[in-house]
Protein backbone atom coordinates (compact mmCIF):
# COMPACT_ATOMS: atom_id res chain seq x y z
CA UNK A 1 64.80 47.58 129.00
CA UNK A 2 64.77 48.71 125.71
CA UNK A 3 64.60 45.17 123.36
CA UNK A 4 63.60 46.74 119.87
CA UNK A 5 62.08 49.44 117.78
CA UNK A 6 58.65 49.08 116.21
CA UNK A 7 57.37 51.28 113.82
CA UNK A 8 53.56 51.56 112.30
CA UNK A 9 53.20 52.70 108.63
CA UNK A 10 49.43 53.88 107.99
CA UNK A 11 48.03 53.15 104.84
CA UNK A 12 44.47 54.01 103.17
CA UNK A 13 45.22 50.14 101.61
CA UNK A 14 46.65 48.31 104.31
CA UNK A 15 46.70 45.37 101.96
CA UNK A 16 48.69 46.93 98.86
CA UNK A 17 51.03 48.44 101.19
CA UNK A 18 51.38 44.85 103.11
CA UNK A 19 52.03 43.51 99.57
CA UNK A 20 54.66 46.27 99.18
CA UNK A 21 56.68 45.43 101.75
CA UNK A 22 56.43 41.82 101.39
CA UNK A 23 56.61 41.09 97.43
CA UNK A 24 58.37 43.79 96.69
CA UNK A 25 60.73 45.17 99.33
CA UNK A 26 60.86 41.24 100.20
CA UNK A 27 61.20 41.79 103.91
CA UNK A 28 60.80 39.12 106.10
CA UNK A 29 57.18 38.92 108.46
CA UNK A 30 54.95 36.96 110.64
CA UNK A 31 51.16 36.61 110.86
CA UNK A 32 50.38 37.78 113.48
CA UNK A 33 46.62 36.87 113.43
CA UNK A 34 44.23 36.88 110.50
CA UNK A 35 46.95 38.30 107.62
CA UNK A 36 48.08 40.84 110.03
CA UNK A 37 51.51 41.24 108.87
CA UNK A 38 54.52 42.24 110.76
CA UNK A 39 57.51 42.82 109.24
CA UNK A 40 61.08 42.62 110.02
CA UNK A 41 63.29 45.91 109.43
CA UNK A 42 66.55 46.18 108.74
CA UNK A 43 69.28 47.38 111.51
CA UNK A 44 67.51 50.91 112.53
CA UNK A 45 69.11 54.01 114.08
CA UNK A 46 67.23 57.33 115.90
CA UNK A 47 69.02 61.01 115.23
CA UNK A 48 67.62 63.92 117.14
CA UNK A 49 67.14 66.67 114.59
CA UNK A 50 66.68 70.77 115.96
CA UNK A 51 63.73 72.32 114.94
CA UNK A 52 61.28 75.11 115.13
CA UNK A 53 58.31 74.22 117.47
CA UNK A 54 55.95 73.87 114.20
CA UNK A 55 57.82 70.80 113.44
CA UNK A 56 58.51 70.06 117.44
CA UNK A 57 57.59 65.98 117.53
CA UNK A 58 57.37 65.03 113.76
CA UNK A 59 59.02 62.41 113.10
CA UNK A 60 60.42 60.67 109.81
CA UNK A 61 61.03 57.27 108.56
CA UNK A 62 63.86 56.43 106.32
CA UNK A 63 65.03 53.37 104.70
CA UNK A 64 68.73 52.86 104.11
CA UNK A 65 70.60 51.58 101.59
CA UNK A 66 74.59 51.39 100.23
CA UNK A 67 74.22 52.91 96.98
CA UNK A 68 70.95 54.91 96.45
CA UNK A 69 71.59 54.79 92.94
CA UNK A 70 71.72 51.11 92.48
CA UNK A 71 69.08 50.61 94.52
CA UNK A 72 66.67 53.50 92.39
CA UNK A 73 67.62 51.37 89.45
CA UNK A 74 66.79 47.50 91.39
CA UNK A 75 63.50 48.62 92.61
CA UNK A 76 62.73 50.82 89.27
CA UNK A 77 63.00 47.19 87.27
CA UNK A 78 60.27 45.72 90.04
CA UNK A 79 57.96 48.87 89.59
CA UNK A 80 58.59 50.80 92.42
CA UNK A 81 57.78 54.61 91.56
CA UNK A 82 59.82 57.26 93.30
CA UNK A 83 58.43 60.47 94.28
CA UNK A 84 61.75 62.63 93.42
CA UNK A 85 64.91 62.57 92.01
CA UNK A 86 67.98 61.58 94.31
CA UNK A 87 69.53 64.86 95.99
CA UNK A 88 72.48 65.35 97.92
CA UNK A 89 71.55 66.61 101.55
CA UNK A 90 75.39 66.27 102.81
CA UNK A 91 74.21 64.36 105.34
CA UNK A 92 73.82 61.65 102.67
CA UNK A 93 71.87 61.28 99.25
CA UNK A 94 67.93 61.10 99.60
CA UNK A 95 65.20 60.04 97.39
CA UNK A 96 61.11 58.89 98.50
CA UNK A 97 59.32 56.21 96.91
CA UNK A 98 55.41 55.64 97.12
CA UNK A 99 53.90 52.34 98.51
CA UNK A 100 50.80 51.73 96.95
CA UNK A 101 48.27 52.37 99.40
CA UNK A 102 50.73 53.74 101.96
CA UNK A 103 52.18 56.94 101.20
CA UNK A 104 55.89 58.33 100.78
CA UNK A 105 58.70 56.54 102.53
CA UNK A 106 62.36 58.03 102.23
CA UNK A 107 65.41 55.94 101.29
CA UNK A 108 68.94 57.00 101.48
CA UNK A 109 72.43 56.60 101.50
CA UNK A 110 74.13 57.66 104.77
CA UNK A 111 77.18 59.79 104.18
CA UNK A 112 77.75 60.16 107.88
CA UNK A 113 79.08 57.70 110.54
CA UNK A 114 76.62 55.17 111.70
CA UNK A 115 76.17 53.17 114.91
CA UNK A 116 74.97 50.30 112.69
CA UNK A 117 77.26 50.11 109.32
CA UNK A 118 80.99 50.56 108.62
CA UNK A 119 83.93 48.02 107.75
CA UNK A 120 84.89 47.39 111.53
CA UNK A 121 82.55 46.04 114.02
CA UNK A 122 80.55 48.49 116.15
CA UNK A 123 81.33 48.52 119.92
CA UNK A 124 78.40 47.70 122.22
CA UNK A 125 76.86 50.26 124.63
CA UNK A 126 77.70 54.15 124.95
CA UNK A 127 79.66 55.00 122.02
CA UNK A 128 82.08 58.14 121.05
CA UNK A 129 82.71 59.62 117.73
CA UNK A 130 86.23 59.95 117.35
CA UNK A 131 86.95 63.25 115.20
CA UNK A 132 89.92 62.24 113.39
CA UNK A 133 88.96 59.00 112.32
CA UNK A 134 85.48 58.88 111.88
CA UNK A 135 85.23 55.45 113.86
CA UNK A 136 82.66 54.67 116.66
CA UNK A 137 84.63 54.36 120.06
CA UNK A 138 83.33 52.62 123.33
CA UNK A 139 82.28 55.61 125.36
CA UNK A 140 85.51 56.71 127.89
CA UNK A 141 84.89 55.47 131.53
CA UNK A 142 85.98 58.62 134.10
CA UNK A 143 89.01 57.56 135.09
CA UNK A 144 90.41 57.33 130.95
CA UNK A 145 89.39 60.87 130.60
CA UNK A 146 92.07 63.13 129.96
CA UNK A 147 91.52 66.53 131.76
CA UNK A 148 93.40 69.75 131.36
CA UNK A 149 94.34 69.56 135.00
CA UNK A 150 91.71 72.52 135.88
């Protein structure tokens, strides 16, 4: 069974990047052995995006936030340097900021329903998304589905 989600960030300087995360992101970690840091993350979520076979596999990593703006302007203040301006994708507004040592790593503000946030609590197991109110539904067992008689 599926119990988490662990992701590896490779970085030229493991160590900046390590300080990143931890002084400046301040996200929680453990040693795992010799300054080895792991480090907590935040709820996640996975979307399956279409794509050309070029780009067949890629993958992306994203870190989310409430308002993208105010959180440009919080980690501006600490010295964070973003890589781009914030744009709107529809899907939500999207900016990347550089870890020292580590690259680009996205951060944006979901304007589409998510499994993890929203004002009511999110049902556990297979879900629906429930067109006309944009809420996350437990998934419909066979005998609540409604059929067209057919």
């Amino acid at each position: 069974m599926i119990t988490g989600l662990h992701t590896i960030v490779y970085a030229e300087d493991a160590e900046r990047a390590r300080a990143f995360l931890r002084d400046i992101l301040g996200l929680a970690f453990v040693d795992a052995h010799d300054g080895w840091l792991i480090f907590a993350a935040p709820p996640a979520e996975i979307a399956v995006h279409p794509t050309g076979p070029a780009d067949s596999g890629r993958h992306e990593l994203y870190l989310m936030c409430d308002d993208v703006e105010r959180t440009v302007a919080e980690l501006t203040a600490k010295g964070v340097e973003f890589t781009g301006p914030v744009e709107d994708q529809g899907w939500g507004l999207l900016t990347r900021l550089h870890i020292p040592g580590g690259g680009e790593l996205g951060l944006y503000e979901p304007r589409h329903a998510s499994p993890i946030s929203g004002p009511a609590p999110r049902p556990r197991g297979p879900v629906r998304h429930d067109r006309e109110t944009g809420e996350l539904l437990p998934e419909l067992r066979d005998d609540e589905r409604v059929t067209d008689g057919s």
